[in-house]
N, C-alpha and C. Protein backbone atom coordinates (compact mmCIF):
# COMPACT_ATOMS: atom_id res chain seq x y z
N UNK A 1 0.85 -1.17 0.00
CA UNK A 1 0.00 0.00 0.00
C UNK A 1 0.89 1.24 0.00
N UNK A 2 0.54 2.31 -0.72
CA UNK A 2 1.66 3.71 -0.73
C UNK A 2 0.52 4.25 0.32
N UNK A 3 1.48 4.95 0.82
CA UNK A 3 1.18 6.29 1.45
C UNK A 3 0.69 7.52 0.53
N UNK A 4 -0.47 8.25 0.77
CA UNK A 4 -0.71 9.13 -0.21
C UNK A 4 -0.43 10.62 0.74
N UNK A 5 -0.25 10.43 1.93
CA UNK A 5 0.25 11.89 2.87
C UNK A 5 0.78 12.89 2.15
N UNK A 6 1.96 12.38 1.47
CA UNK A 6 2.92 13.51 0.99
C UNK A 6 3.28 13.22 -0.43
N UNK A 7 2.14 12.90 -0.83
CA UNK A 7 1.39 12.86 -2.71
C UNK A 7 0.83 14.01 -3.33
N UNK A 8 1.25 14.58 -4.05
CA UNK A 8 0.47 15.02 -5.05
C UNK A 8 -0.50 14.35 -5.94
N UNK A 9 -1.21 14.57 -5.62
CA UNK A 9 -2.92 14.27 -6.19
C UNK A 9 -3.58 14.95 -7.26
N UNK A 10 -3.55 14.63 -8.60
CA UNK A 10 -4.56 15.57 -9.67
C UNK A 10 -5.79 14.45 -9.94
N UNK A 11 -6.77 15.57 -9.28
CA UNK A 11 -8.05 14.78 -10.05
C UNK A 11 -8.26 15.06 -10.73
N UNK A 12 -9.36 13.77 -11.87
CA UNK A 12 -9.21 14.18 -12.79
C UNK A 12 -10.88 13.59 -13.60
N UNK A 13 -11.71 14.92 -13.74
CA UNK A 13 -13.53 14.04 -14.21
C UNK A 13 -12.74 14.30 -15.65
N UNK A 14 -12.93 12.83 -16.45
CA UNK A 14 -12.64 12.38 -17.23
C UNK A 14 -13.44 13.46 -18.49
N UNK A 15 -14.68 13.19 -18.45
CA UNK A 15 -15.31 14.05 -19.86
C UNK A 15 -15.09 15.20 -20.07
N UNK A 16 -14.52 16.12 -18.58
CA UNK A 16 -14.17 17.56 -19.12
C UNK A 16 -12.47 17.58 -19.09
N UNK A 17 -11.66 17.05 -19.32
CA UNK A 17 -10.18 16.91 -18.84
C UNK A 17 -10.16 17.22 -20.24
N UNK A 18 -9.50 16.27 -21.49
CA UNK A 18 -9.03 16.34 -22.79
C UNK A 18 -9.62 15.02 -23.78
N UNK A 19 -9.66 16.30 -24.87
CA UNK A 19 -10.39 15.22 -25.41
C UNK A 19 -9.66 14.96 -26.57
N UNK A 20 -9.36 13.98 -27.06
CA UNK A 20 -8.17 13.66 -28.10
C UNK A 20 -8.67 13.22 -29.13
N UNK A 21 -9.95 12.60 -29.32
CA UNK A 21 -10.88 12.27 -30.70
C UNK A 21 -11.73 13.48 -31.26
N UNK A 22 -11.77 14.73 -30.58
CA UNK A 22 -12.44 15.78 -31.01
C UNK A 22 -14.11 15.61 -31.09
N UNK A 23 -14.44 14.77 -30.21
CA UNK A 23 -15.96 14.38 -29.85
C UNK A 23 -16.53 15.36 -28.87
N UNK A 24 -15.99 16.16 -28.32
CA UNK A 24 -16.25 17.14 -27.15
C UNK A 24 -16.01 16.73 -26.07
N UNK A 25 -15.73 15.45 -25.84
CA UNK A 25 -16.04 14.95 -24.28
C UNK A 25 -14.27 14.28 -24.11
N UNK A 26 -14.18 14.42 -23.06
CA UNK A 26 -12.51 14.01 -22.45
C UNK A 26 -12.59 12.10 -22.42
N UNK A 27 -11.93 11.80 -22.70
CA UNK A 27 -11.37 10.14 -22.54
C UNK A 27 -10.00 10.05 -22.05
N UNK A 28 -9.42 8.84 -22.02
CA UNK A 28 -8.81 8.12 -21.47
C UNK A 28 -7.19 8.45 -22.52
N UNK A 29 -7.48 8.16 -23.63
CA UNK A 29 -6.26 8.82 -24.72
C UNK A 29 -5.78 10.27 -24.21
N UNK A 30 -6.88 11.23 -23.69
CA UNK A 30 -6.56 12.46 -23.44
C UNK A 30 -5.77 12.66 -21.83
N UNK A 31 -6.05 11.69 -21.66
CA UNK A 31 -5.16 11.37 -20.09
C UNK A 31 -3.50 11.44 -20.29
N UNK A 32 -3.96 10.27 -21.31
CA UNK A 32 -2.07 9.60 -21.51
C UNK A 32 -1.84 10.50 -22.46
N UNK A 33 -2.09 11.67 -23.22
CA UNK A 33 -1.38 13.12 -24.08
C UNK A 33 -1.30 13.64 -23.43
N UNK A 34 -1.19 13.73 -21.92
CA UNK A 34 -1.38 14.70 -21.02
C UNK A 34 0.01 14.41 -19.81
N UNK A 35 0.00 13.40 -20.05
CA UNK A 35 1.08 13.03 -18.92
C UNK A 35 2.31 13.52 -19.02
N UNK A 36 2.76 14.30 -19.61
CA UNK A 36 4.39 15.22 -19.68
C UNK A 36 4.15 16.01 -19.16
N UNK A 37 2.87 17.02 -19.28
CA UNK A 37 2.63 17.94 -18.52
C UNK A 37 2.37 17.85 -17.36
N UNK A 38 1.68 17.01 -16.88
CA UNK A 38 1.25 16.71 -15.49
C UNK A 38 2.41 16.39 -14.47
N UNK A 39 3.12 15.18 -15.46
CA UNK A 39 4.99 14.94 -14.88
C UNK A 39 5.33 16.33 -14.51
N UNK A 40 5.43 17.61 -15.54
CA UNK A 40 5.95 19.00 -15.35
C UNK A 40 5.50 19.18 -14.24
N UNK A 41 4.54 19.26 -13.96
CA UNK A 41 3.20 19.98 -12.39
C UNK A 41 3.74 19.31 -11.25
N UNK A 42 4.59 18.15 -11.48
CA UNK A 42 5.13 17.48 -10.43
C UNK A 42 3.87 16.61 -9.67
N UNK A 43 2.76 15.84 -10.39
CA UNK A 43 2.19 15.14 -10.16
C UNK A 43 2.36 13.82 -10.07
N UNK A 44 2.73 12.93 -8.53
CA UNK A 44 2.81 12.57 -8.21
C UNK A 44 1.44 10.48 -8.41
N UNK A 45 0.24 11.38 -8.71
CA UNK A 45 -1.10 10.27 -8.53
C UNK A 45 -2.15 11.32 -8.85
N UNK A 46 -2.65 10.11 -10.07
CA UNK A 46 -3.81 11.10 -11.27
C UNK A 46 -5.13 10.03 -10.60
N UNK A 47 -6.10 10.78 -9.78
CA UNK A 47 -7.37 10.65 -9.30
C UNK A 47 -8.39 10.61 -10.25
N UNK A 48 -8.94 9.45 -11.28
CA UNK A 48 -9.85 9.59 -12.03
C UNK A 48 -11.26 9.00 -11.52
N UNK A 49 -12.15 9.85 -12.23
CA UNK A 49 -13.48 9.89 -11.33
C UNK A 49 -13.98 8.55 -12.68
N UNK A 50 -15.01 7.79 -12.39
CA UNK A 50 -15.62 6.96 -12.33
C UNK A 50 -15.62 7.02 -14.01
N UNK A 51 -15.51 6.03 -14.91
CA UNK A 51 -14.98 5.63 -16.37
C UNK A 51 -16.02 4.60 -16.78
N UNK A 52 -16.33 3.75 -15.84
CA UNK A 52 -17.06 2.54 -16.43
C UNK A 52 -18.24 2.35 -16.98
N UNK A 53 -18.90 1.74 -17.65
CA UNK A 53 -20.24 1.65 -18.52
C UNK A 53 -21.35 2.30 -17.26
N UNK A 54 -22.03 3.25 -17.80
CA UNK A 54 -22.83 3.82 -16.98
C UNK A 54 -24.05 4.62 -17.83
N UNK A 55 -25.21 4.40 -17.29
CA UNK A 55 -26.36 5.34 -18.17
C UNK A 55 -25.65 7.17 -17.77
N UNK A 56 -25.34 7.10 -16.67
CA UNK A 56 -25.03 8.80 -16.86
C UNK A 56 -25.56 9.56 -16.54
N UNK A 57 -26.56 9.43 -15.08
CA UNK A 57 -27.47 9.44 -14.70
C UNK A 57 -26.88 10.37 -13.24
N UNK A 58 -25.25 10.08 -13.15
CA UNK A 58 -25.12 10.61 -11.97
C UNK A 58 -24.09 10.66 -12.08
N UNK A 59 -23.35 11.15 -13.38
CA UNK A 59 -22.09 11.42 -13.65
C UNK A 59 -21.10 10.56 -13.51
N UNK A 60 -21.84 9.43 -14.05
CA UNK A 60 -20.68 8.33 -14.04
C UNK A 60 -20.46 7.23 -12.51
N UNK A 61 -21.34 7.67 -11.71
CA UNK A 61 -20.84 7.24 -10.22
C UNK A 61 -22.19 5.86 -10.27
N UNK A 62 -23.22 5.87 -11.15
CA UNK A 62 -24.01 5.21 -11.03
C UNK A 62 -23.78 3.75 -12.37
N UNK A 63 -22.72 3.24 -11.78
CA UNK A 63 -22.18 2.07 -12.66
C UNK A 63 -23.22 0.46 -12.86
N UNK A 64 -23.00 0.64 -14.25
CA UNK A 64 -23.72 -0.44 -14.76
C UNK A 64 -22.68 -1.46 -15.18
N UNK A 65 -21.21 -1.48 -15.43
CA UNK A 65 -20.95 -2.52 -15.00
C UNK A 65 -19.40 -2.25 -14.30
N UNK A 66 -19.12 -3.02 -13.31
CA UNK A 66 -18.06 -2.44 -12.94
C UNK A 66 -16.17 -3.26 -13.42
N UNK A 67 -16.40 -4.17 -14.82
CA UNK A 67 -15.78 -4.72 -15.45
C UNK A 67 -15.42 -4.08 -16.53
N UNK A 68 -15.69 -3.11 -16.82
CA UNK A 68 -15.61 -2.60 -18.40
C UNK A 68 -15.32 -0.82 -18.51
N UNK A 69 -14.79 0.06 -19.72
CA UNK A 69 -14.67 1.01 -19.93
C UNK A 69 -16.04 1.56 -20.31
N UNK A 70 -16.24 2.48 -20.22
CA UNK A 70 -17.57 2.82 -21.19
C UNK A 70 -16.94 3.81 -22.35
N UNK A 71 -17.28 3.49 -23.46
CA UNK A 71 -16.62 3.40 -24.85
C UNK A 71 -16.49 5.18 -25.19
N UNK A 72 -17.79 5.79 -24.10
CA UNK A 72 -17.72 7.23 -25.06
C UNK A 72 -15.96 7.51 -24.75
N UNK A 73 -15.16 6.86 -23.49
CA UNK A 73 -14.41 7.36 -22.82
C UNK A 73 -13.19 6.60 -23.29
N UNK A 74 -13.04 5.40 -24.04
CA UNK A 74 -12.38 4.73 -24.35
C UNK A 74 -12.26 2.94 -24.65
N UNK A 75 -11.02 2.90 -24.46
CA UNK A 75 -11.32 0.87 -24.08
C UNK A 75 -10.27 0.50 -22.68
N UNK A 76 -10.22 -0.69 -22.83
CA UNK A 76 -9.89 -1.26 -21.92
C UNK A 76 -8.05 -1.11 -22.04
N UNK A 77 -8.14 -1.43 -23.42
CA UNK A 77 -6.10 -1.25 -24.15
C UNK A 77 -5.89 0.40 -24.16
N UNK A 78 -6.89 0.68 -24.07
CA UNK A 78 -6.74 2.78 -23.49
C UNK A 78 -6.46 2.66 -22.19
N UNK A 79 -6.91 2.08 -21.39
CA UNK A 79 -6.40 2.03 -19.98
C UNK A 79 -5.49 1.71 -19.37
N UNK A 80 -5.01 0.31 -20.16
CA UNK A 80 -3.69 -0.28 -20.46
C UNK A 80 -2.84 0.40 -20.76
N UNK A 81 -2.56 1.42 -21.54
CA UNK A 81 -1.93 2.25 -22.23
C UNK A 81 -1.33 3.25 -21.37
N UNK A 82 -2.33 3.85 -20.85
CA UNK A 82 -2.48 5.03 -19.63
C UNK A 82 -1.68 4.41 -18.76
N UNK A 83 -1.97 3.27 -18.14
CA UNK A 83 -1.07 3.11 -17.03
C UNK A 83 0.42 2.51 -16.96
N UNK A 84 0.75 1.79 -18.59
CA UNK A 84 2.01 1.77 -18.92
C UNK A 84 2.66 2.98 -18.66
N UNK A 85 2.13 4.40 -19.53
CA UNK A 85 2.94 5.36 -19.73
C UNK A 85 2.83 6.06 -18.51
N UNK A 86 1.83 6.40 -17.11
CA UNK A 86 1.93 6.90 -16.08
C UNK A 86 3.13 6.33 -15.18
N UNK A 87 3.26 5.00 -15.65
CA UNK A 87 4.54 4.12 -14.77
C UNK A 87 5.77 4.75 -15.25
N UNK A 88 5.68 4.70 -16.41
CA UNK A 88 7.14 4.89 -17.27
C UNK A 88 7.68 6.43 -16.30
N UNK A 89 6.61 7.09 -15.95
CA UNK A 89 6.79 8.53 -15.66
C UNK A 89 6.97 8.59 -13.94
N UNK A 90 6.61 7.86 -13.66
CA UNK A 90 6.50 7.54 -12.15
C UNK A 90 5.23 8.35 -11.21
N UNK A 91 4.19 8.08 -12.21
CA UNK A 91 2.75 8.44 -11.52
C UNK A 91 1.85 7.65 -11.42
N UNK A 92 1.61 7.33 -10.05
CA UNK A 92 0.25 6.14 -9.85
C UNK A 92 -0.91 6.82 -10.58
N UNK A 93 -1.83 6.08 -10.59
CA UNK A 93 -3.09 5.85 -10.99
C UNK A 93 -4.05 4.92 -10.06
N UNK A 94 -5.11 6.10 -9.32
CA UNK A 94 -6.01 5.74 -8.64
C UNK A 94 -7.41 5.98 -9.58
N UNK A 95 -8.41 5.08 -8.81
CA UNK A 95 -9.23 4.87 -10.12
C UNK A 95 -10.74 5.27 -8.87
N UNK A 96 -11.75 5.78 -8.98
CA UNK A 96 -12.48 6.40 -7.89
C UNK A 96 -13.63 5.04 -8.26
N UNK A 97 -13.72 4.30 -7.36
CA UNK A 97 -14.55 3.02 -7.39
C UNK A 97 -15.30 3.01 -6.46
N UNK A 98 -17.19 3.16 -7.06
CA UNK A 98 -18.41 3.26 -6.24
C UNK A 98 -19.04 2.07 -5.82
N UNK A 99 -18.56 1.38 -4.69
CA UNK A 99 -19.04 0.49 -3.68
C UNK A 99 -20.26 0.11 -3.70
N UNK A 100 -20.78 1.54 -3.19
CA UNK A 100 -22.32 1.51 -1.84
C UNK A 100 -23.52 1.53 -2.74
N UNK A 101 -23.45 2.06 -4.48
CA UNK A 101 -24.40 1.88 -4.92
C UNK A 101 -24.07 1.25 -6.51
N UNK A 102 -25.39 0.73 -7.26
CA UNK A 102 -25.28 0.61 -8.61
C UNK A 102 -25.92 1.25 -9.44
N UNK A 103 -25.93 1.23 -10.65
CA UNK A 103 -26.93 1.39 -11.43
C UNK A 103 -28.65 1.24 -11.73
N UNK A 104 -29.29 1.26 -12.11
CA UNK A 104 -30.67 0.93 -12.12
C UNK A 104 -30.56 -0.63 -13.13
N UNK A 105 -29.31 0.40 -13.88
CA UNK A 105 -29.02 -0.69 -15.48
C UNK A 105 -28.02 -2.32 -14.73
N UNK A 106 -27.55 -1.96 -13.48
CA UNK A 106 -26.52 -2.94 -13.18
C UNK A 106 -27.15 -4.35 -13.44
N UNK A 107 -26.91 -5.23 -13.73
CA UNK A 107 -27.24 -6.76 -13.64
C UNK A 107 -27.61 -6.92 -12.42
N UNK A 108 -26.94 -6.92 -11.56
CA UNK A 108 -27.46 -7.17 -10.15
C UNK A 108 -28.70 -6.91 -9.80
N UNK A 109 -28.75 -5.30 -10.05
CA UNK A 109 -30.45 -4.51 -10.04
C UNK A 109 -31.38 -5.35 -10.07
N UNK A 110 -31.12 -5.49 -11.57
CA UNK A 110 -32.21 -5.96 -12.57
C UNK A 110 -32.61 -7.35 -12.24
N UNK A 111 -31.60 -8.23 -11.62
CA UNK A 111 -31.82 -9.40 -10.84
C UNK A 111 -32.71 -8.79 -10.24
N UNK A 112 -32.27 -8.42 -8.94
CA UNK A 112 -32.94 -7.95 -7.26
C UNK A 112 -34.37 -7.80 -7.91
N UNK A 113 -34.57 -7.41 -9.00
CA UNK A 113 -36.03 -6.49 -9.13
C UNK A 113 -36.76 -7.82 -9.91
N UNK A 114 -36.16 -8.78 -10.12
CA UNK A 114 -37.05 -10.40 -10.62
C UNK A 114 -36.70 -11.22 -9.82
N UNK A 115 -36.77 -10.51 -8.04
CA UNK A 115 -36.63 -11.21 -7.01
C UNK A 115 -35.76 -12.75 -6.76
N UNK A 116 -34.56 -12.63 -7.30
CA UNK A 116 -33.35 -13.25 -7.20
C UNK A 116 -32.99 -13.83 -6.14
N UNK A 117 -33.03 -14.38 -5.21
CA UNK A 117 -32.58 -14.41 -3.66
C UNK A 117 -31.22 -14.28 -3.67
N UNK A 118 -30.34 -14.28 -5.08
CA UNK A 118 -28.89 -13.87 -4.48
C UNK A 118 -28.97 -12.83 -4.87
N UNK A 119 -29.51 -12.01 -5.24
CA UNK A 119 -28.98 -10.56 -5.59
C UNK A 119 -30.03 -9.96 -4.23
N UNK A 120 -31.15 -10.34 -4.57
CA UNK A 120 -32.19 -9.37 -3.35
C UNK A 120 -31.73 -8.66 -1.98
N UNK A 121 -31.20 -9.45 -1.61
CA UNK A 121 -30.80 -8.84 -0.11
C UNK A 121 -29.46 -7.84 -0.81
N UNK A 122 -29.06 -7.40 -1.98
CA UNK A 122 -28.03 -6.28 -2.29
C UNK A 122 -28.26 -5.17 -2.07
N UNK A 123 -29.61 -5.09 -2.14
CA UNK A 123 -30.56 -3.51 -2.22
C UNK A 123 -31.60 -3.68 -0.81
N UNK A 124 -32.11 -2.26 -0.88
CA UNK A 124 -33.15 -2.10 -0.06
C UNK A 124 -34.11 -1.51 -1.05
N UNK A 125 -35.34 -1.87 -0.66
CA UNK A 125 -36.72 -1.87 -1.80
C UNK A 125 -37.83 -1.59 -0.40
């Protein structure tokens, strides 16, 4: 486990950061074109807010699946990518991962709600 005490920390909400396909919205490519500069800033650990397949409903925090990229933002070998070249530079990569709730869209949900007995007790209804 690192110590993050005496870290420099850039967070970072992915759709407004950089956007490198010229779609308007920031991804994951725009991360890793970004990392010389950030190295410059003396950034230490890049804080990205929530990436994964999500309706979007709550800015990304309301994950529908928590295995996967969600595509407006990139892929999975984009992520791969990112964290090769953050290493090469000597900057962790923390990834902001929502526990306590899911999606409406999550599998799990959608179980719980065709009364599943392994998913049911996940939620409160």
């Amino acid at each position: 486990m690192v110590n993050i005490a005496d870290k420099t920390i850039y967070q970072i909400y992915l759709r407004s950061f950089y956007d490198s396909n010229g779609d308007g919205m920031g991804d994951i490519p725009g991360i890793t074109a970004k990392l010389d500069y950030l190295e410059k800033l003396g950034v230490d650990l890049i804080w990205i807010n929530p990436f994964y397949p999500s309706p979007q409903n709550d800015n990304g925090y309301d994950i529908s699946d928590y295995t996967g990229v969600d595509p407006r933002f990139g892929t999975m070998e984009d992520f791969d990518v990112l964290i090769y070249e953050a290493k090469k530079r000597s900057i962790g990569i923390m990834i902001d991962l929502v526990l306590n709730h899911t999606s409406t869209e999550h599998e799990w949900f959608q179980q719980a709600l065709r009364e599943n007995p392994k998913y049911r007790d996940f939620y409160y209804f």
